[in-house]
Structures are given as structure tokens and as C-alpha cells.
Protein backbone atom coordinates (compact mmCIF):
# COMPACT_ATOMS: atom_id res chain seq x y z
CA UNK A 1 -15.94 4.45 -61.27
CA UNK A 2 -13.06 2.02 -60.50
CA UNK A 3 -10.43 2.18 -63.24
CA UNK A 4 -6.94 0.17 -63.73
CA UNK A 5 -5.81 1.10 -67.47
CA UNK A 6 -2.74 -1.02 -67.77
CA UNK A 7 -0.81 -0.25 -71.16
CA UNK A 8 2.86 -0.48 -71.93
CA UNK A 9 3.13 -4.55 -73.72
CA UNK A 10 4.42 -5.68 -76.60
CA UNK A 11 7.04 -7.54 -78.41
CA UNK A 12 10.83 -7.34 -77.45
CA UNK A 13 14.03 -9.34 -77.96
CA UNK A 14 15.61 -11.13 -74.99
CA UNK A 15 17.77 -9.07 -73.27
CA UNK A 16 15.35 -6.30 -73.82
CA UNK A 17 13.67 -3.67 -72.14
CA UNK A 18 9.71 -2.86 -71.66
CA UNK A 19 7.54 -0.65 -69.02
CA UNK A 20 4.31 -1.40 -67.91
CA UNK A 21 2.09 1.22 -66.49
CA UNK A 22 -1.70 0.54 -64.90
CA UNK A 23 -2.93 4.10 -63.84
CA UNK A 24 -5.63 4.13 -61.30
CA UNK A 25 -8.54 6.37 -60.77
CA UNK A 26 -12.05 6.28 -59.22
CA UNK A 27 -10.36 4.99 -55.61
CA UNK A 28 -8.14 6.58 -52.98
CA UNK A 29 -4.42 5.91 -54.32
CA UNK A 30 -2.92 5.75 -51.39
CA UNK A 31 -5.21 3.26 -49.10
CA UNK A 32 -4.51 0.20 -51.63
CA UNK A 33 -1.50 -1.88 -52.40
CA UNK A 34 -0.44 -2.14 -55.96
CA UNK A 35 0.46 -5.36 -57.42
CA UNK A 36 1.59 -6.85 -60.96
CA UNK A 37 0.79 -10.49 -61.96
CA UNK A 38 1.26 -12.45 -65.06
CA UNK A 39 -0.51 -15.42 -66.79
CA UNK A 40 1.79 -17.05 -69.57
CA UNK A 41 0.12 -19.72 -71.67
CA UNK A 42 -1.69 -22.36 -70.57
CA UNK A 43 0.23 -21.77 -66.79
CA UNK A 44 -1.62 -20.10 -63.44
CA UNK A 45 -1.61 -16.15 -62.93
CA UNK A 46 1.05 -15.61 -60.89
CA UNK A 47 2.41 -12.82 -58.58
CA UNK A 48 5.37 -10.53 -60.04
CA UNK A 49 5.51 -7.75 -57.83
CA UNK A 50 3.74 -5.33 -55.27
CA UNK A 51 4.25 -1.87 -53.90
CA UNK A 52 1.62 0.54 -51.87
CA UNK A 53 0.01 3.60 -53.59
CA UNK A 54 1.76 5.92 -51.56
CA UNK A 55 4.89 3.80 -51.91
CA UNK A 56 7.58 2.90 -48.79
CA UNK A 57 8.56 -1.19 -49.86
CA UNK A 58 8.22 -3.26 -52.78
CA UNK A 59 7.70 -7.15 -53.42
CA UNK A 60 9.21 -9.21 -56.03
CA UNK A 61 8.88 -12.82 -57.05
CA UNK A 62 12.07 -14.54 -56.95
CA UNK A 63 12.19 -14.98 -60.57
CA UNK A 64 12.06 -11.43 -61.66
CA UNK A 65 13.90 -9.73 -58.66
CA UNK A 66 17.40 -8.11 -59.80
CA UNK A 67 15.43 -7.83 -63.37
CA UNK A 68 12.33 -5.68 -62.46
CA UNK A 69 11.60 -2.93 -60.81
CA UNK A 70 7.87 -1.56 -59.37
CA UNK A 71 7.45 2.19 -58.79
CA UNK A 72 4.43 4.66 -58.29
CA UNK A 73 3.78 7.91 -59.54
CA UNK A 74 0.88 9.04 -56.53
CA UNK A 75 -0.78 11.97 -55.27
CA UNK A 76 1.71 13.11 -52.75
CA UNK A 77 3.67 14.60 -55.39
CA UNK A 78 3.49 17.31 -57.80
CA UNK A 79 1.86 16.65 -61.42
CA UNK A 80 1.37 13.03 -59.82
CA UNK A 81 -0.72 10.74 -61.82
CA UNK A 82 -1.53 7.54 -59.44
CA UNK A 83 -0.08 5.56 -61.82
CA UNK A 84 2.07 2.26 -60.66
CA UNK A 85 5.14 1.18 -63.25
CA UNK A 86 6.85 -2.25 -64.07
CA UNK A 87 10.07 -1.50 -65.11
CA UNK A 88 11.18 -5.12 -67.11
CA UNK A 89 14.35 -5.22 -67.93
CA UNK A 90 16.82 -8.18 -68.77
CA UNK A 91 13.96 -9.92 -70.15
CA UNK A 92 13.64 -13.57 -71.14
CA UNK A 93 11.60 -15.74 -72.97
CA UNK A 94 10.59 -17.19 -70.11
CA UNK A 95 8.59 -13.39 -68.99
CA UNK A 96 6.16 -13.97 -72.03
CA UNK A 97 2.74 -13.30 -70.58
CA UNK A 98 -0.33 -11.46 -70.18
CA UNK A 99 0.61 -8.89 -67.38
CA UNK A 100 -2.29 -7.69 -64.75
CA UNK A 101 -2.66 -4.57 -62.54
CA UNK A 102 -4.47 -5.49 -59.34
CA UNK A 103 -5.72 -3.06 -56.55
CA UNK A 104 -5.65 -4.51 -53.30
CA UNK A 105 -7.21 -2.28 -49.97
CA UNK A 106 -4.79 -2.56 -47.32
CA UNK A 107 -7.88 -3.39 -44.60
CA UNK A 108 -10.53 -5.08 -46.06
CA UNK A 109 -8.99 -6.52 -48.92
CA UNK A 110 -11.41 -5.37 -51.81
CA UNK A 111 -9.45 -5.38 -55.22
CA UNK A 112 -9.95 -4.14 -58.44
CA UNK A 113 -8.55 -5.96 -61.77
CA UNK A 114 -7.32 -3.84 -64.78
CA UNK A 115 -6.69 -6.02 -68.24
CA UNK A 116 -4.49 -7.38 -69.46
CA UNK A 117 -1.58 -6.36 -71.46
CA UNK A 118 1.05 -8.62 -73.48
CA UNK A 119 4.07 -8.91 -73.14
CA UNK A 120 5.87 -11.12 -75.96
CA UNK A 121 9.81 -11.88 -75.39
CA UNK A 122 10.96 -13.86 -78.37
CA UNK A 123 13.98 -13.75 -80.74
């Protein structure tokens, strides 16, 4: 069974710090590409950043790069738990949204959704 479990939101003060996690099981790690979006309030989802299971480059939207970094945790290492992090740092009000984990297969394109965690940047 496909599983994203994305945990790591809440509320933080701008100019703070948060990390997302979405760990993945029931699908080989290392065959799909990793990516975060966001959906703030009444806007469109919208891509933040991507990274392959097995790792090797990352993708940022302009708005976060400098500010956010993506990293996995996969198989080919010791103790590894497939798990794909958002580091958020530098944050602004502006980053206030409901963050995503989606699983993309590098062929065929299948992808899996985790939910939805919140992230809340507000003095």
C-alpha cells in the first residue's frame, strides 16, 4: 500500500524556521521523483521544490530558492528511512500554506499524493 505521511507544519514567526518531512513506503524509493507543493488560501497548488528518491539534483521555485532546501533520507544508506525533507527557513508570510508531498515515477509518470500539512507564518 502506497503511503506519503507528510508531518512537520505548524505555526512560526517570520524569519523562522520549520521542516517538513513526507516519508514514503509501499513503492520503490528510488524509481520516483520527490516533489513539494503548496496551496495557500484561496490561490492554485503550486510547485516548491523536487528532488529524486535516490537523490543527485534538486528543483526550486524561484520564490523559495536561497530560503529552502529539499533533501532525502533513501535506501542507499544505512538506517535510511525513504523519507524526503523541506528544510524552510527565512520564512515569510507570504509561505503560509498547506504543503503536499507528491510521488512522481520517473517513466510513466504515476504519482502518489500524501496530505496535507500547514504551515502558518504570521507575527
Amino acid at each position: 500500500q502506497v503511503q506519503l505521511v507528510v508531518s512537520g507544519g505548524g505555526l512560526v514567526h517570520p524569519g523562522g524556521c520549520l521542516r517538513l518531512s513526507c516519508a514514503a513506503s509501499g513503492f520503490t524509493f528510488s524509481r520516483y521523483v520527490i516533489h513539494w507543493y503548496r496551496q495557500a488560501p484561496g490561490k492554485e497548488r503550486e510547485f516548491v521544490a523536487s528532488i529524486p528518491g535516490s537523490g543527485g539534483w534538486t528543483n526550486y521555485a524561484d520564490p523559495v530558492k536561497g530560503r529552502f532546501t529539499i533533501s532525502t533520507d533513501n535506501a542507499s544508506t544505512s538506517n535510511a528511512k525513504n523519507t524526503v525533507y523541506l528544510q524552510m527557513n527565512s520564512l515569510k508570510p507570504e509561505d503560509t500554506a498547506m504543503y503536499y508531498c507528491n510521488a512522481q515515477h520517473r517513466d510513466d509518470g504515476r504519482a502518489y499524493w500524501g496530505k496535507g500539512t500547514l504551515v502558518t507564518v504570521s507575527s
